[in-house]
Protein backbone atom coordinates (compact mmCIF):
# COMPACT_ATOMS: atom_id res chain seq x y z
CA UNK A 1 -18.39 -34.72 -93.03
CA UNK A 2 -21.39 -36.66 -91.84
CA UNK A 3 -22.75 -37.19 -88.85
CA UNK A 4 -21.22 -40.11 -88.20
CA UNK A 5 -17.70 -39.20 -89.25
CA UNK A 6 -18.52 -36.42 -86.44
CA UNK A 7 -19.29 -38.30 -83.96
CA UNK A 8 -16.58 -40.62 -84.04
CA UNK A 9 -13.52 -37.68 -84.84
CA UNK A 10 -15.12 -36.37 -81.48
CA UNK A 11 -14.16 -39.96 -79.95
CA UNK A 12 -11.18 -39.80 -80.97
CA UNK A 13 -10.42 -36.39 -79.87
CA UNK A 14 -11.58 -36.94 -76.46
CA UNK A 15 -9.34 -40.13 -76.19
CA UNK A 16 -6.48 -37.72 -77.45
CA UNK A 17 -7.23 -35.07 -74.99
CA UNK A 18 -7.75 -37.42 -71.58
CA UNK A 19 -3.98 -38.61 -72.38
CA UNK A 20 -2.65 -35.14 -73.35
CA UNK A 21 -1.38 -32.56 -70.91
CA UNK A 22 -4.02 -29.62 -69.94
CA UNK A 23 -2.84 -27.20 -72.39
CA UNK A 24 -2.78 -29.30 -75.50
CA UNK A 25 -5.87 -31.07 -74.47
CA UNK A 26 -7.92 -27.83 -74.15
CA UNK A 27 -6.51 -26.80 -77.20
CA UNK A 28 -7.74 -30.37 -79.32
CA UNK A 29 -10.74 -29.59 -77.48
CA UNK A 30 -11.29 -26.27 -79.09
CA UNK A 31 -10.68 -27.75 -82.38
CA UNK A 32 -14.09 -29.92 -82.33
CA UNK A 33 -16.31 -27.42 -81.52
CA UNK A 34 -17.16 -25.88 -85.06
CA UNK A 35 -18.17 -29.58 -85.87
CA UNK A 36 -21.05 -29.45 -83.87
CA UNK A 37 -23.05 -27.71 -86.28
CA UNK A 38 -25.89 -29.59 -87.50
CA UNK A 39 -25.17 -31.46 -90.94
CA UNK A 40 -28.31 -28.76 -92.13
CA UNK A 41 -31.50 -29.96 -90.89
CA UNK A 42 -31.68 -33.51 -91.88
CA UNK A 43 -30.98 -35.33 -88.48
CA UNK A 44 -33.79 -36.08 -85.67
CA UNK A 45 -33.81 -34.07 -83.07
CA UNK A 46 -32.80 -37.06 -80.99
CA UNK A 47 -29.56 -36.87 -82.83
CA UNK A 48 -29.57 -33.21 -82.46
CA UNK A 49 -29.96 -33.49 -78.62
CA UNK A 50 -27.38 -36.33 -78.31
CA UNK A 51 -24.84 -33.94 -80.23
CA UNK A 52 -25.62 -30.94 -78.42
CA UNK A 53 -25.06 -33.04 -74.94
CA UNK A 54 -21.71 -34.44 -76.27
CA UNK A 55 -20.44 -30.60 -77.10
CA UNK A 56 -21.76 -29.25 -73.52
CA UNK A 57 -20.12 -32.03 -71.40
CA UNK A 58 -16.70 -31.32 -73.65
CA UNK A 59 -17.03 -27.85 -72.58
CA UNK A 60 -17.37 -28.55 -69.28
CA UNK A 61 -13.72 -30.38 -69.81
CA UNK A 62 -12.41 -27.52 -71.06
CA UNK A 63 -13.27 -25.38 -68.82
CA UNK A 64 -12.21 -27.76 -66.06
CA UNK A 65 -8.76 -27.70 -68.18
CA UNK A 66 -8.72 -24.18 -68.50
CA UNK A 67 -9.23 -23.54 -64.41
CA UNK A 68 -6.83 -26.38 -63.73
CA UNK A 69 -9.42 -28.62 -61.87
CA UNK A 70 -9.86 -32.13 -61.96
CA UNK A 71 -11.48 -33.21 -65.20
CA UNK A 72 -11.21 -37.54 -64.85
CA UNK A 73 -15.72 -37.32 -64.13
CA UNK A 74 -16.37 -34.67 -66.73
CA UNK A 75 -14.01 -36.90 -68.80
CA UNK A 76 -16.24 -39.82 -68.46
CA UNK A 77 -19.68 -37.51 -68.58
CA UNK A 78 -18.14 -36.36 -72.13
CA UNK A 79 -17.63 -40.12 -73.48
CA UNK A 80 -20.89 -41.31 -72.42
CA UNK A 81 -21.98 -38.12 -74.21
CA UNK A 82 -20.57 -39.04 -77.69
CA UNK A 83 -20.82 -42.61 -77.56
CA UNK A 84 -24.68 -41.94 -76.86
CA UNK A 85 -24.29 -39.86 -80.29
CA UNK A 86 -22.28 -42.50 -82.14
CA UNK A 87 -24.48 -45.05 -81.05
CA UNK A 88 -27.53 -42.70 -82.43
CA UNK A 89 -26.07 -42.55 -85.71
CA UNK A 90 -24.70 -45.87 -86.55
C-alpha cells in the first residue's frame, strides 16, 4: 500500500468511525493502526511526522471512545491530522 493509499484509507476510516456508534468506531479505529508503519524508509521525515501526528490524534479518539467521553474536538484534531498527511503526499 503506499503512502498515499494510507493516508486516504485513514480518511475514510475516520469518516466511518465519527458516524459509527462508540464500540464499532473504536474498533475501525484499531484496524488502522498497523498502517502507520513507515512504507520502509523512503518518505521525508515531514511525511513521517505528519503520519505519526495523524495516528496520535486517532488514539486520542479512541481512547476518548474507549472512556466514553466526548470525542466531536479530537474528531476534528484527527482530520486535520490526516488531511495534513494526504495533502503531504499528493
Amino acid at each position: 500500500m503506499t503512502e498515499l493509499e494510507k493516508a486516504e484509507h485513514f480518511l475514510s476510516v475516520l469518516t466511518s468511525a465519527q458516524a459509527a456508534a462508540p464500540q464499532t468506531a473504536l474498533q475501525l479505529l484499531n484496524g488502522v493502526i498497523g498502517l502507520a508503519k513507515s512504507a520502509g524508509g523512503t518518505e521525508s521525515m515531514e511525511v513521517d511526522e505528519a503520519r505519526a501526528s495523524a495516528l496520535l490524534a486517532i488514539c486520542e479518539v479512541g481512547k476518548a471512545l474507549h472512556r466514553g467521553q466526548p470525542t466531536e474536538a479530537l474528531f476534528a484534531k484527527a482530520f486535520t491530522a490526516t488531511e495534513g498527511w494526504v495533502s503531504l503526499v499528493r
